[in-house]
N, C-alpha and C. Protein backbone atom coordinates (compact mmCIF):
# COMPACT_ATOMS: atom_id res chain seq x y z
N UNK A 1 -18.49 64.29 -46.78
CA UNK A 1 -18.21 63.51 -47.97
C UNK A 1 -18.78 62.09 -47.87
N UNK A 2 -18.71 61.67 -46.65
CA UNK A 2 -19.74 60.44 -46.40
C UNK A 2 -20.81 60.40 -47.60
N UNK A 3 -21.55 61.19 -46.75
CA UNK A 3 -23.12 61.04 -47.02
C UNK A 3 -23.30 61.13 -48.60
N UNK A 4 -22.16 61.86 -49.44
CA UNK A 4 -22.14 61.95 -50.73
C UNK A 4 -21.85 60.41 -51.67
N UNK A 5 -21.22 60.18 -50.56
CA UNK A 5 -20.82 58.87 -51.19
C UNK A 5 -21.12 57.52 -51.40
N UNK A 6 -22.20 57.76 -50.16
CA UNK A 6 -23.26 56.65 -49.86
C UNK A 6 -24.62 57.23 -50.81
N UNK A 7 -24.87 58.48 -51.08
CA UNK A 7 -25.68 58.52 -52.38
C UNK A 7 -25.30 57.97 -53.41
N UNK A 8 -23.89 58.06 -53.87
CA UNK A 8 -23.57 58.00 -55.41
C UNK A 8 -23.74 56.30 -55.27
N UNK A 9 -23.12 55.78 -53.96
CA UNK A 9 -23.39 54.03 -54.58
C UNK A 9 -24.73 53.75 -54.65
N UNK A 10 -25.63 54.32 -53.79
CA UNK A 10 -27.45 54.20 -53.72
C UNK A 10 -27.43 53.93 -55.82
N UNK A 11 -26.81 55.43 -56.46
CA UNK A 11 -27.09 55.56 -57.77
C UNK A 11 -26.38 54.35 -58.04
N UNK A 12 -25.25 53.73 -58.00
CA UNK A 12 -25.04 52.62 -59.22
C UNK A 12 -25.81 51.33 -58.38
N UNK A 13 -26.08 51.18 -57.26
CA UNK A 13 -27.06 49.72 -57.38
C UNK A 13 -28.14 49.52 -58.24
N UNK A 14 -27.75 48.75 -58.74
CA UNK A 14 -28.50 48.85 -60.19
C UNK A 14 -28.69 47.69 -60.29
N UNK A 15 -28.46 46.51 -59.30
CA UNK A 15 -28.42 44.84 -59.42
C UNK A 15 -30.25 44.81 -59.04
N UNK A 16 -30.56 45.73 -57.60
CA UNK A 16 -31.89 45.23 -57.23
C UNK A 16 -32.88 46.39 -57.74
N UNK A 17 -32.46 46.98 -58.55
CA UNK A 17 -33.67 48.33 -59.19
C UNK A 17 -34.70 47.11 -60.51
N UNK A 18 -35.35 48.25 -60.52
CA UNK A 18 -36.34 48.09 -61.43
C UNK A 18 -35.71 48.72 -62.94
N UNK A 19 -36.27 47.95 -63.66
CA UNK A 19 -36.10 48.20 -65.10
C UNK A 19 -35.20 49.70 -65.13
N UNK A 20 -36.73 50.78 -65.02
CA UNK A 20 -36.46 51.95 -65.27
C UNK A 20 -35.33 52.84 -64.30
N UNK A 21 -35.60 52.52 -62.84
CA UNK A 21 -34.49 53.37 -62.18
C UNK A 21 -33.09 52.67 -62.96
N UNK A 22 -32.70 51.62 -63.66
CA UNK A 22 -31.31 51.04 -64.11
C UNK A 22 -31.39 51.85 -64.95
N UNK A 23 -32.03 52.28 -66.11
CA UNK A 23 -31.97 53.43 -67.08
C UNK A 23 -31.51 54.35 -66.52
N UNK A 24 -32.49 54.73 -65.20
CA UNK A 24 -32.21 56.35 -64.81
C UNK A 24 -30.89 56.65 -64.45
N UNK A 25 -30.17 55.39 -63.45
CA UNK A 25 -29.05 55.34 -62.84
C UNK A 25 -28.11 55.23 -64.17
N UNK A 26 -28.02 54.68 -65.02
CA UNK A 26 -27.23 54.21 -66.41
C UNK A 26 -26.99 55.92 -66.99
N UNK A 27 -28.14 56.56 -67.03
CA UNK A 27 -27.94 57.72 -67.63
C UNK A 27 -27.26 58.99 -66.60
N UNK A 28 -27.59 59.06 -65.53
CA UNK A 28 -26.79 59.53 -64.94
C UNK A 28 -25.21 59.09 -64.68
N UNK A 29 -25.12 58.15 -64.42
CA UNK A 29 -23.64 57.73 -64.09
C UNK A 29 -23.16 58.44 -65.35
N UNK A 30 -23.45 58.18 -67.22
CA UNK A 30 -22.68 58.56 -68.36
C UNK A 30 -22.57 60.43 -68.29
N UNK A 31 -23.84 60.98 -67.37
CA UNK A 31 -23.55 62.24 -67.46
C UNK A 31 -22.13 62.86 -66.80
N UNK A 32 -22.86 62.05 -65.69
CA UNK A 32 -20.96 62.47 -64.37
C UNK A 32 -19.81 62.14 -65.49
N UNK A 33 -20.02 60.90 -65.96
CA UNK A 33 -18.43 60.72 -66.35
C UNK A 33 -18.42 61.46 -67.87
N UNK A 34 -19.16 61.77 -68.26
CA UNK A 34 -19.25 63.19 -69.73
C UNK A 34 -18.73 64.83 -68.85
N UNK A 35 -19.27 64.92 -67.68
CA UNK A 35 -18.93 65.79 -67.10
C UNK A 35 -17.32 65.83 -66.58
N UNK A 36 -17.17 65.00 -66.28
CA UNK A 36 -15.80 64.70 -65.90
C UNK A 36 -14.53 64.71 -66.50
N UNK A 37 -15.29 65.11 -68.32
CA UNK A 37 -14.34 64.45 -69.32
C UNK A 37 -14.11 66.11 -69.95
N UNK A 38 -15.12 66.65 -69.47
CA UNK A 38 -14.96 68.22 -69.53
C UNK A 38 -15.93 68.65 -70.48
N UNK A 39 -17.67 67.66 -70.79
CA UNK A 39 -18.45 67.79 -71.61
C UNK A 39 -18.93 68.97 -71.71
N UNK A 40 -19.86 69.87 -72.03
CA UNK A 40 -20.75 70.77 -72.00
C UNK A 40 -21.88 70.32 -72.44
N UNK A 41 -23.32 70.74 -71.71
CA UNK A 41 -24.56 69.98 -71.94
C UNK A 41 -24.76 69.64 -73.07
N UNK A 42 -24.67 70.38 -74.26
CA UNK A 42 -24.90 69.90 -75.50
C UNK A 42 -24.34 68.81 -75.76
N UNK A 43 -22.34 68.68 -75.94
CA UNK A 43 -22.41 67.60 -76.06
C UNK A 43 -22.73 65.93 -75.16
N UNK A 44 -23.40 66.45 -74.14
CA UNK A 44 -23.47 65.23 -73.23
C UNK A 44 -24.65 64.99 -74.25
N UNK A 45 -25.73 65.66 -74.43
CA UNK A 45 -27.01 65.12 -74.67
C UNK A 45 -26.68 64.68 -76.21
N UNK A 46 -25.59 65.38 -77.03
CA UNK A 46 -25.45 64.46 -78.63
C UNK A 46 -25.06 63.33 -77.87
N UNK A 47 -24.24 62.60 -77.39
CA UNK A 47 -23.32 61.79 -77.01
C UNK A 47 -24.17 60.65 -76.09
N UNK A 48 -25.24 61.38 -75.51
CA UNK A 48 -26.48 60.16 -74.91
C UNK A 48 -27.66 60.23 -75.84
N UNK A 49 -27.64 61.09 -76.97
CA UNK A 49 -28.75 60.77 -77.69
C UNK A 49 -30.31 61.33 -77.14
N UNK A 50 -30.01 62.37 -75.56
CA UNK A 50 -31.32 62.92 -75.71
C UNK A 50 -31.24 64.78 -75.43
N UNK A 51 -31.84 65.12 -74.92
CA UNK A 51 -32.42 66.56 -74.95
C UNK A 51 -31.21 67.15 -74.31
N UNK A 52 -30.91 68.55 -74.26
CA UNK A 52 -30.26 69.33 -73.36
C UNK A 52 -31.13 69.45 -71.74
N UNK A 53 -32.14 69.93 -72.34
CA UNK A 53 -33.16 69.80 -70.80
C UNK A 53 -32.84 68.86 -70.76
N UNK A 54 -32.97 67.61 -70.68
CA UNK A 54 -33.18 66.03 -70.19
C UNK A 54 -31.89 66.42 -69.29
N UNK A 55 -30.85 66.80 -70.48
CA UNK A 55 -29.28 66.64 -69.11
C UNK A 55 -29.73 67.91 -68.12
N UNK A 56 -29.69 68.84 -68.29
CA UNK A 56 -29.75 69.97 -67.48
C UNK A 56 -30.46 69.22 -66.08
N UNK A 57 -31.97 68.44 -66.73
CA UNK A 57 -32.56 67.92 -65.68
C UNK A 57 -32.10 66.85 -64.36
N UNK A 58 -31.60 66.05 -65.33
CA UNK A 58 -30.70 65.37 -64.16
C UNK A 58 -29.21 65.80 -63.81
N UNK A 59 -28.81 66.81 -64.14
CA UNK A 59 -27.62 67.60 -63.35
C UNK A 59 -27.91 68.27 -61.99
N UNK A 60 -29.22 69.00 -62.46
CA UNK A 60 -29.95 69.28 -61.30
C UNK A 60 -30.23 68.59 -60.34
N UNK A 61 -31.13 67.36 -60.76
CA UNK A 61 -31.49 66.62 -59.62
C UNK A 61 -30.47 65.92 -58.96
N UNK A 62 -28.73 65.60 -59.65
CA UNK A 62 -27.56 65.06 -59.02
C UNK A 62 -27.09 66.11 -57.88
N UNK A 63 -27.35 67.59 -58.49
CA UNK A 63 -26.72 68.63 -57.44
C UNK A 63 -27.55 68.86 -56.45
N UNK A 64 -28.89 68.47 -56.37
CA UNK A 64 -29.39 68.38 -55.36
C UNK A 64 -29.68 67.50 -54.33
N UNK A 65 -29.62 66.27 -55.30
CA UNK A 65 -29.39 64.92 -54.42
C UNK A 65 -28.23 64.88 -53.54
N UNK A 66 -27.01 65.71 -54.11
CA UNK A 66 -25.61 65.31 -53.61
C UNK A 66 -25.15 66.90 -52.87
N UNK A 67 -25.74 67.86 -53.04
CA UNK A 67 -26.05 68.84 -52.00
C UNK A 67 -24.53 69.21 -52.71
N UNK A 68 -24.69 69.60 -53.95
CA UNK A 68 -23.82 70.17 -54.56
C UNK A 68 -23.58 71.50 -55.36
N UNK A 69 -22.84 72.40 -55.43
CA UNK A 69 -23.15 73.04 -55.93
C UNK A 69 -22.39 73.83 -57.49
N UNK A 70 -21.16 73.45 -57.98
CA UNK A 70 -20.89 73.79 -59.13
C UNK A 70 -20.37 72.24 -59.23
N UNK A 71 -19.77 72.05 -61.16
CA UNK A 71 -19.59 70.93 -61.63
C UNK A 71 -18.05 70.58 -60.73
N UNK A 72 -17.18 71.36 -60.23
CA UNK A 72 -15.95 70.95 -59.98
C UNK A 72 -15.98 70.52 -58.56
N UNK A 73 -17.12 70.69 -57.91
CA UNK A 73 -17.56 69.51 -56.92
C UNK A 73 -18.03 68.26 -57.07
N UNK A 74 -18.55 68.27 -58.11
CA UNK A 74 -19.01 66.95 -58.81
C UNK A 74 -17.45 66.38 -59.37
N UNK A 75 -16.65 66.73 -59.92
CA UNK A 75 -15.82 66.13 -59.91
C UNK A 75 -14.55 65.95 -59.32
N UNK A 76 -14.46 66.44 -58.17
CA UNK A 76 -13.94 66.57 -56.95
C UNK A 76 -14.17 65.17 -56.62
N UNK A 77 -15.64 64.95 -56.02
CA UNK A 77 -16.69 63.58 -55.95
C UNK A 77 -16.23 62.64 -56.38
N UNK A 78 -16.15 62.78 -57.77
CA UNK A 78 -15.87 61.46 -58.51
C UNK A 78 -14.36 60.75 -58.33
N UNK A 79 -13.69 61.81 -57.87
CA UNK A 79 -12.06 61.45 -58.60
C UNK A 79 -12.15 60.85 -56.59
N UNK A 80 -12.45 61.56 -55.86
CA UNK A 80 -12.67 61.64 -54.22
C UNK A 80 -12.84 59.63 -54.05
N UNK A 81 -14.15 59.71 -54.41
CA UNK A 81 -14.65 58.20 -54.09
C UNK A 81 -14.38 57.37 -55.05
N UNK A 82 -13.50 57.87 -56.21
CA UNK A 82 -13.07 56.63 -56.72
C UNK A 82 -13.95 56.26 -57.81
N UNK A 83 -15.14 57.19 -58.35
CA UNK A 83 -16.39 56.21 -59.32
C UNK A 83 -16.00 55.93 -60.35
N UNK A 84 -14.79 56.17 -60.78
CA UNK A 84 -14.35 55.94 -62.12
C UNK A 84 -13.93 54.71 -62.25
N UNK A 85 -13.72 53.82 -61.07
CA UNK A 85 -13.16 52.59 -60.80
C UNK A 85 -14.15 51.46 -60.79
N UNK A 86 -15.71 52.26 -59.69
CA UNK A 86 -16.88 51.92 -59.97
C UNK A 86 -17.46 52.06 -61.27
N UNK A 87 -17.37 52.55 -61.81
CA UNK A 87 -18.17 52.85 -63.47
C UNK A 87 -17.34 52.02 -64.23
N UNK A 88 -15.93 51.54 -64.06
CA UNK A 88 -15.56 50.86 -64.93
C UNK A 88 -15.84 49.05 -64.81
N UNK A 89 -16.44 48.98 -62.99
CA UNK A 89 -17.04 47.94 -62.87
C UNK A 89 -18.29 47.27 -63.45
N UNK A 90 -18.76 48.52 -63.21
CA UNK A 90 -20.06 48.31 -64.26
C UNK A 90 -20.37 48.03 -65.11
N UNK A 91 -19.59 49.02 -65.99
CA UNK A 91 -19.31 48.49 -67.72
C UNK A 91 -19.08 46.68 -67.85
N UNK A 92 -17.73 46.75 -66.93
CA UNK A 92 -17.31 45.10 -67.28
C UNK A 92 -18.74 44.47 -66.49
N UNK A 93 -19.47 44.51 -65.80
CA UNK A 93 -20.07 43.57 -65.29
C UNK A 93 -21.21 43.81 -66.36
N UNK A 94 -21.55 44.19 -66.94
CA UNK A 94 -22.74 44.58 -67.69
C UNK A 94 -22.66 43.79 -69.30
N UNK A 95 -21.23 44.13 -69.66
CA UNK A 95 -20.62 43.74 -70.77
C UNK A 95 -20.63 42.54 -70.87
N UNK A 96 -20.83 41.74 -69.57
CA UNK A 96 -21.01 40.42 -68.89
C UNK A 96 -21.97 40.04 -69.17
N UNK A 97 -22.81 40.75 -68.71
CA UNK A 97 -24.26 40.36 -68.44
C UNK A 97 -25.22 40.53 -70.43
N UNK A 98 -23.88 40.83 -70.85
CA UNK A 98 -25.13 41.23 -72.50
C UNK A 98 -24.63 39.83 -73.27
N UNK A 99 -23.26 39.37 -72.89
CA UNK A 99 -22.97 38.47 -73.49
C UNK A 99 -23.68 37.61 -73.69
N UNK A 100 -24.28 36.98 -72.06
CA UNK A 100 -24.76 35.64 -71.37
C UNK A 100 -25.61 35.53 -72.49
């Protein structure tokens, strides 16, 4: 569970990324927590505004990054390390950062 967990924070550093990985990371983090909420691909991708492939695609690449293999490990994960606490940091720090 380590090693899972030191991926998922890799995904929200998002202070020293580049433009696009903050997108990439932004859109993944909303999938986990759409997943978490008990989404199904369709509605993740109405709800982010892009493709079903697009989600399918990065579900994939999360279950392979995180050496995972159905969604109730993924949210095992989440509830495990707490990202819901992290994701809600984010939001506020971000919400921060749109104000300025």
């Amino acid at each position: 569970m380590h090693r899972e967990k030191l991926l998922i924070e890799e995904i929200i550093k998002t202070d020293t990324s580049p433009l696009i990985m903050r997108e990439k990371q932004a859109i993944e983090l909303r999938i986990i927590k759409n997943i978490t909420q008990g989404h199904r691909d369709k509605e993740i991708a109405d709800n982010l505004h892009i493709s079903v492939s697009t989600v399918r695609n990065y579900i994939n690449k999360l279950f392979e990054e995180l050496d995972l293999t159905s969604t109730s490990q993924l949210i095992c994960l989440y509830y495990e390390n707490k990202l819901y606490d992290i994701l809600n940091e984010i939001k506020i720090k971000n919400d921060y950062l749109e104000e300025l």
